[in-house]
C-alpha atoms as a PDB file:
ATOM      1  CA  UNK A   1      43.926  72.725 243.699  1.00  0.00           C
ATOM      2  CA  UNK A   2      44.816  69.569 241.937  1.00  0.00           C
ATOM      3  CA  UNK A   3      43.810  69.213 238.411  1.00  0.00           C
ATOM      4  CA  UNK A   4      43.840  66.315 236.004  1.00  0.00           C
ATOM      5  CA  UNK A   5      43.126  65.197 233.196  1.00  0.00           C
ATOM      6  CA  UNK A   6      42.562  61.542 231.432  1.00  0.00           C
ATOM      7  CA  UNK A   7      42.766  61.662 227.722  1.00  0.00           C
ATOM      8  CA  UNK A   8      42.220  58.519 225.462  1.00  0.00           C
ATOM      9  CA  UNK A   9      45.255  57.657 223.065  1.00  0.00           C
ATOM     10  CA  UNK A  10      48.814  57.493 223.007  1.00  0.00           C
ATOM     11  CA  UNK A  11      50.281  60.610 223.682  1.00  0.00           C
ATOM     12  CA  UNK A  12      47.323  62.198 223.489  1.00  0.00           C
ATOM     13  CA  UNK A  13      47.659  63.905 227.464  1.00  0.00           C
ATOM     14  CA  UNK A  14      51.453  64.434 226.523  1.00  0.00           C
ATOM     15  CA  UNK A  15      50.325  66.624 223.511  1.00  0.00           C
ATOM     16  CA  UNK A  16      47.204  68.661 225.532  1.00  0.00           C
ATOM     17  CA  UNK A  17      49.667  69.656 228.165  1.00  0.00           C
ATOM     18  CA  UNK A  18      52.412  70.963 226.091  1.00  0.00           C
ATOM     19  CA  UNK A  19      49.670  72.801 223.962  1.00  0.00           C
ATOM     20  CA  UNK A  20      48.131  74.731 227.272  1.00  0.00           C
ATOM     21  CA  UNK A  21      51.695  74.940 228.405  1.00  0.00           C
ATOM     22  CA  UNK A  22      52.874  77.047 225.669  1.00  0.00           C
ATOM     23  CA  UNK A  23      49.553  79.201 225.702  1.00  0.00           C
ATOM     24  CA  UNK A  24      49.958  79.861 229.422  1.00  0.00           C
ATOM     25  CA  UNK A  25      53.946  80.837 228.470  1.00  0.00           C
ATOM     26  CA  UNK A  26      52.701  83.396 225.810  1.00  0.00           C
ATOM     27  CA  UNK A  27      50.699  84.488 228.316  1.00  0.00           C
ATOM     28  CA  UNK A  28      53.292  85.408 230.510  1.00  0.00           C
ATOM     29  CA  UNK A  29      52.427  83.385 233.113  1.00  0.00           C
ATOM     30  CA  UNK A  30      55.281  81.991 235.382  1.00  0.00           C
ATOM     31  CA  UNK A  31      55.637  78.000 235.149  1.00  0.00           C
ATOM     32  CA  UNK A  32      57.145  75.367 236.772  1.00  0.00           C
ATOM     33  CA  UNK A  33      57.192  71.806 235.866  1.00  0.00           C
ATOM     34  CA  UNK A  34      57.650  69.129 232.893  1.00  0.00           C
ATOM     35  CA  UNK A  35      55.580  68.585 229.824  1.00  0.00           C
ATOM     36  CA  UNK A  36      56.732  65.723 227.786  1.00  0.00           C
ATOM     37  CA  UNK A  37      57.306  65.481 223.903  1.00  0.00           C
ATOM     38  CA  UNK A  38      57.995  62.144 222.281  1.00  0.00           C
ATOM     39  CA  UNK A  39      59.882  61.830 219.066  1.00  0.00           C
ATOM     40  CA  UNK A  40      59.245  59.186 216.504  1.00  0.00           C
ATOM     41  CA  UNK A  41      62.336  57.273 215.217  1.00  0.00           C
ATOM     42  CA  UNK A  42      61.622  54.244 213.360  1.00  0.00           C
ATOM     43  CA  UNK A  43      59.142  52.260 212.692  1.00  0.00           C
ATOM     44  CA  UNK A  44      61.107  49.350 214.611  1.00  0.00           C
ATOM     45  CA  UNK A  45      62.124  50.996 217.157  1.00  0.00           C
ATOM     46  CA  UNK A  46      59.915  52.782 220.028  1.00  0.00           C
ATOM     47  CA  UNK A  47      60.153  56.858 220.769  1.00  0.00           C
ATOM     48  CA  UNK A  48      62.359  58.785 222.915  1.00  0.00           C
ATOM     49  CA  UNK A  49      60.808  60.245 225.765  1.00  0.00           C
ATOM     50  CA  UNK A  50      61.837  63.828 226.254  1.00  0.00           C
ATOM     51  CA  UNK A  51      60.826  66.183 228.900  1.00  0.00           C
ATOM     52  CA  UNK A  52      60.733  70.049 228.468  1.00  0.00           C
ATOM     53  CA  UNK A  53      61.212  72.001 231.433  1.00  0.00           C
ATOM     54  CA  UNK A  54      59.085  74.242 231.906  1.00  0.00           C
ATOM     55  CA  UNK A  55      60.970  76.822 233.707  1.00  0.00           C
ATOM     56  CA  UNK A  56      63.627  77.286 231.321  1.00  0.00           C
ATOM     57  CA  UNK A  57      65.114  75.553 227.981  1.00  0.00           C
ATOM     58  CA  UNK A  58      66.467  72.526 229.619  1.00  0.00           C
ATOM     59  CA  UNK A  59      65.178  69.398 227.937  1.00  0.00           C
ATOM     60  CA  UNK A  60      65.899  65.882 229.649  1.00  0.00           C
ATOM     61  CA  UNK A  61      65.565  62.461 228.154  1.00  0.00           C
ATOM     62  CA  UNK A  62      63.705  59.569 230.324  1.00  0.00           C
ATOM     63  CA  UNK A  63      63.438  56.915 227.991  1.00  0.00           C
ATOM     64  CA  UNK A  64      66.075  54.445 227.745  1.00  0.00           C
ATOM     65  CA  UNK A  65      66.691  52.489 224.514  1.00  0.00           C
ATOM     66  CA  UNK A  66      66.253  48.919 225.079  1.00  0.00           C
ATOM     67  CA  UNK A  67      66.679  47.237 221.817  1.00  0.00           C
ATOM     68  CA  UNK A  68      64.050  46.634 219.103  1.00  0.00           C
ATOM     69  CA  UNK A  69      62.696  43.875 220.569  1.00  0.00           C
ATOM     70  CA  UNK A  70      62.212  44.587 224.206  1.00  0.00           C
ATOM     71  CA  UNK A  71      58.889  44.723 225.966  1.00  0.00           C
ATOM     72  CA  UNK A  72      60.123  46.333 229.190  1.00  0.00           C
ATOM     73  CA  UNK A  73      59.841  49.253 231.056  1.00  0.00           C
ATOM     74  CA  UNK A  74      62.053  51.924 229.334  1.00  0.00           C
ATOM     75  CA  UNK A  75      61.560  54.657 231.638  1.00  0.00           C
ATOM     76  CA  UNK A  76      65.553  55.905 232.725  1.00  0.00           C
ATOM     77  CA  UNK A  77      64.484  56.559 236.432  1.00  0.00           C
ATOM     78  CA  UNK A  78      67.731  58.554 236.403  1.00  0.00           C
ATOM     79  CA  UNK A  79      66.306  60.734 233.747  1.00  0.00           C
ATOM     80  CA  UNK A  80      63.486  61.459 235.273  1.00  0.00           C
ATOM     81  CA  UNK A  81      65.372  62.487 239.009  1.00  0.00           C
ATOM     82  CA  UNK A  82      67.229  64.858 236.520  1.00  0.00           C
ATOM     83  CA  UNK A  83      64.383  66.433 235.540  1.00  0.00           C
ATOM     84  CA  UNK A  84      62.481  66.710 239.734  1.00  0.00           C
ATOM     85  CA  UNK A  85      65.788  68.421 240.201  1.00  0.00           C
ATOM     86  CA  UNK A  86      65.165  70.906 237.890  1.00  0.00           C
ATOM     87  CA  UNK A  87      61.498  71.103 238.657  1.00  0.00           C
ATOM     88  CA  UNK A  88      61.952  71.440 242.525  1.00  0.00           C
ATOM     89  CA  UNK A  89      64.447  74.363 242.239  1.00  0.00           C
ATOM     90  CA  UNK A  90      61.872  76.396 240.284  1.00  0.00           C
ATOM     91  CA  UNK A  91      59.281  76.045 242.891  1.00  0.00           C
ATOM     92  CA  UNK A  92      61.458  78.252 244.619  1.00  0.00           C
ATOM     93  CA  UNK A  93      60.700  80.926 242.603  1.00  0.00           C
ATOM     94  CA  UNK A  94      56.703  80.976 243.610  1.00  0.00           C
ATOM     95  CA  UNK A  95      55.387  79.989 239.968  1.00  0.00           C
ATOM     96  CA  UNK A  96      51.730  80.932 238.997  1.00  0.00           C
ATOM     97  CA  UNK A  97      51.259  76.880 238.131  1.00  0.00           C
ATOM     98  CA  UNK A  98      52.749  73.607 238.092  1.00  0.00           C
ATOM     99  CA  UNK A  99      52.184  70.906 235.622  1.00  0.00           C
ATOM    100  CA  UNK A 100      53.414  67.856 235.733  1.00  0.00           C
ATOM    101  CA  UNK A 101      53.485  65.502 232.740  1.00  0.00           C
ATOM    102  CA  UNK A 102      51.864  62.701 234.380  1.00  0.00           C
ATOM    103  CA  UNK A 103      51.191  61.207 237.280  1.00  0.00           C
ATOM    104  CA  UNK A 104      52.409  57.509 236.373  1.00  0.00           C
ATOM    105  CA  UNK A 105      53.977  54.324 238.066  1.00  0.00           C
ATOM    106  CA  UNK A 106      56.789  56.094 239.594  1.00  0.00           C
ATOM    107  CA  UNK A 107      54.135  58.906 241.677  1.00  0.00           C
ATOM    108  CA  UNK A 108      51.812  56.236 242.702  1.00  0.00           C
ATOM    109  CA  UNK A 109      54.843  54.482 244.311  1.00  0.00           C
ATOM    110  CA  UNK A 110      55.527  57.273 245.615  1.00  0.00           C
ATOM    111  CA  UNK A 111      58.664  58.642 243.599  1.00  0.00           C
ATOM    112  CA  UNK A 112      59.112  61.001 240.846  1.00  0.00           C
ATOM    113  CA  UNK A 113      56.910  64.176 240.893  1.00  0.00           C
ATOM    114  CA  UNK A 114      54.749  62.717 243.625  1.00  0.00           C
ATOM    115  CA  UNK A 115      56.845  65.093 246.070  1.00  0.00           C
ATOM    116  CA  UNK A 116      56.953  68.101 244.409  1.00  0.00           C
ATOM    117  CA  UNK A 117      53.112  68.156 244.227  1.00  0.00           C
ATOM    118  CA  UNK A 118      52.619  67.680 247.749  1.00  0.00           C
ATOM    119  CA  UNK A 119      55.041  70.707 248.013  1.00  0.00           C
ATOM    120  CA  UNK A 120      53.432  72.767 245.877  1.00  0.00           C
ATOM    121  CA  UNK A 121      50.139  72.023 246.974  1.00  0.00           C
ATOM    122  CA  UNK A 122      51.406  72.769 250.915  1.00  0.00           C
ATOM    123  CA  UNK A 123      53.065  76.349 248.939  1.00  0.00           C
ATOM    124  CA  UNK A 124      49.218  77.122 247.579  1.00  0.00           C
ATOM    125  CA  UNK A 125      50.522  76.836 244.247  1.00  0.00           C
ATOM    126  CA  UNK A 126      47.648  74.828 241.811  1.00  0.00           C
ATOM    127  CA  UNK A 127      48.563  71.533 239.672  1.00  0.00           C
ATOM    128  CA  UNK A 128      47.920  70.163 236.437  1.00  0.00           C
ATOM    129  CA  UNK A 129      48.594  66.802 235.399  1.00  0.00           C
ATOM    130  CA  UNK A 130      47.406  63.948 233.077  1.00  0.00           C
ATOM    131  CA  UNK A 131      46.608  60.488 234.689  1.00  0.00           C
ATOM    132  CA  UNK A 132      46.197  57.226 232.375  1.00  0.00           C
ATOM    133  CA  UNK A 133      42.616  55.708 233.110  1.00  0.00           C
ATOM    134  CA  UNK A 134      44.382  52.950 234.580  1.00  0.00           C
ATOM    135  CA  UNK A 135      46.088  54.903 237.333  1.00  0.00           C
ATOM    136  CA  UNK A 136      43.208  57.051 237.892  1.00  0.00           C
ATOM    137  CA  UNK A 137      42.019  55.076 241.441  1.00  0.00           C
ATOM    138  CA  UNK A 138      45.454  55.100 242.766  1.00  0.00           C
ATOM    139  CA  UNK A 139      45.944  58.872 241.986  1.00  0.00           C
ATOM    140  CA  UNK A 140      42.853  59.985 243.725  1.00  0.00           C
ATOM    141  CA  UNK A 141      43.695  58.219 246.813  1.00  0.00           C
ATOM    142  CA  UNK A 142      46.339  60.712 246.503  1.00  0.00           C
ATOM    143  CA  UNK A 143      44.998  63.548 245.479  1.00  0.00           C
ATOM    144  CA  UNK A 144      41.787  63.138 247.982  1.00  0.00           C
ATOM    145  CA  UNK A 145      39.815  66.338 247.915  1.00  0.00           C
ATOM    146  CA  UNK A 146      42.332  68.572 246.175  1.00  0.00           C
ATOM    147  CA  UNK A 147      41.695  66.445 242.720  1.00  0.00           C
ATOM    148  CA  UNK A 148      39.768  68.004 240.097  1.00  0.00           C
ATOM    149  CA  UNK A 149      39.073  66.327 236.762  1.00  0.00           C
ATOM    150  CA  UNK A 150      39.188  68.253 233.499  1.00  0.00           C
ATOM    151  CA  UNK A 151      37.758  67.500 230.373  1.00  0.00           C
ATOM    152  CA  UNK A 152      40.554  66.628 227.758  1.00  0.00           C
ATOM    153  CA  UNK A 153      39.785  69.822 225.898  1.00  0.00           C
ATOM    154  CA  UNK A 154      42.327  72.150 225.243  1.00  0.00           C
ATOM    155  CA  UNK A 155      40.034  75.064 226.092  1.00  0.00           C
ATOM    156  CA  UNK A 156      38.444  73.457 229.324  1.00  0.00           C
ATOM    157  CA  UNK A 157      42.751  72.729 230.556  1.00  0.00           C
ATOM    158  CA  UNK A 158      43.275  76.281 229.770  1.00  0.00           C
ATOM    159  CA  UNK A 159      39.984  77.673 231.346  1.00  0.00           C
ATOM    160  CA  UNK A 160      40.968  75.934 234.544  1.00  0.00           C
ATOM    161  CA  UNK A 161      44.382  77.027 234.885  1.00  0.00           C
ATOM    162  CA  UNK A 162      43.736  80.556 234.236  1.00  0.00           C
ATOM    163  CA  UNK A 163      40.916  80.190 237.062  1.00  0.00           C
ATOM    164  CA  UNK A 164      43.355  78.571 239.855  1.00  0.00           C
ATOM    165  CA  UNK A 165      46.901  79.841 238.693  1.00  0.00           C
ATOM    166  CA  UNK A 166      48.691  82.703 240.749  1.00  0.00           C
ATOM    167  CA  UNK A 167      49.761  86.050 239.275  1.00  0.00           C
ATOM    168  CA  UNK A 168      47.806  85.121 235.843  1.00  0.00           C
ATOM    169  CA  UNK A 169      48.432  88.008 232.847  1.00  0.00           C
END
């Protein structure tokens, strides 16, 4: 099972994820995957991109700094292989759930996380992600069957996962 949702406003999917992601950790339920915390700097200059890894306490940057002024795509694509890396090695250790940040640019051409949840899908192990309303055609060409849309709730995201995760407390 392939879950998503599509929340209006900046950040707004970044911040629903990590909230369900900490429930389901107090929970005790076993994770794998990225949720992805931005921290303000300035008001000149644009946020860092961090993500948290979900399997542990690693945390890896993906955002580049550019300059004040640039308009151009900051995400560091070597940041973000960091953090598959990470991600892929925990799906060896048969999580309950994986949830993936967001199925952006990089997935729908094929890179990033796009991988990982074909492999977790192929291990039986259910997916959560966020997908930006613009992306949302490409990602269900993807996802095909296997997606599920969730409302942007926090209860509904957490409802879901406890329904499809594996080895939920």
């Amino acid at each position: 099972m392939l879950g998503y949702i599509v929340a209006e406003g900046r950040g707004a999917g970044d911040v629903l994820l990590y909230q369900c992601s900490m429930a389901l950790r107090a929970r005790g339920l076993p994770l794998a995957g990225a949720v992805q915390v931005n921290a303000e700097r300035d008001p000149a200059r644009k946020c860092d991109m961090d993500l948290h890894i979900l399997s542990g306490n690693d945390v890896v940057r993906i955002s580049q700094d550019l300059g004040a002024l640039s308009r151009g795509c900051r995400l560091d694509p070597a940041g973000l292989e960091s953090a598959v890396g990470l991600v892929a090695a925990a799906l060896d250790r048969s999580p309950g759930l994986l949830i993936v940040n967001k199925f952006g640019k990089q997935e729908l051409d094929g890179r990033g996380f796009r991988p990982l949840i074909g492999e977790a899908l192929a291990r039986d192990i259910p997916v959560l992600t966020a997908v930006n309303a613009g992306n949302v055609e490409g990602f269900l060409d993807f996802a095909g069957e296997f997606g599920e849309r969730i409302e942007p709730e926090p209860e509904a995201i957490l409802n879901w996962c406890l329904t499809f995760a594996t080895d939920a407390a």
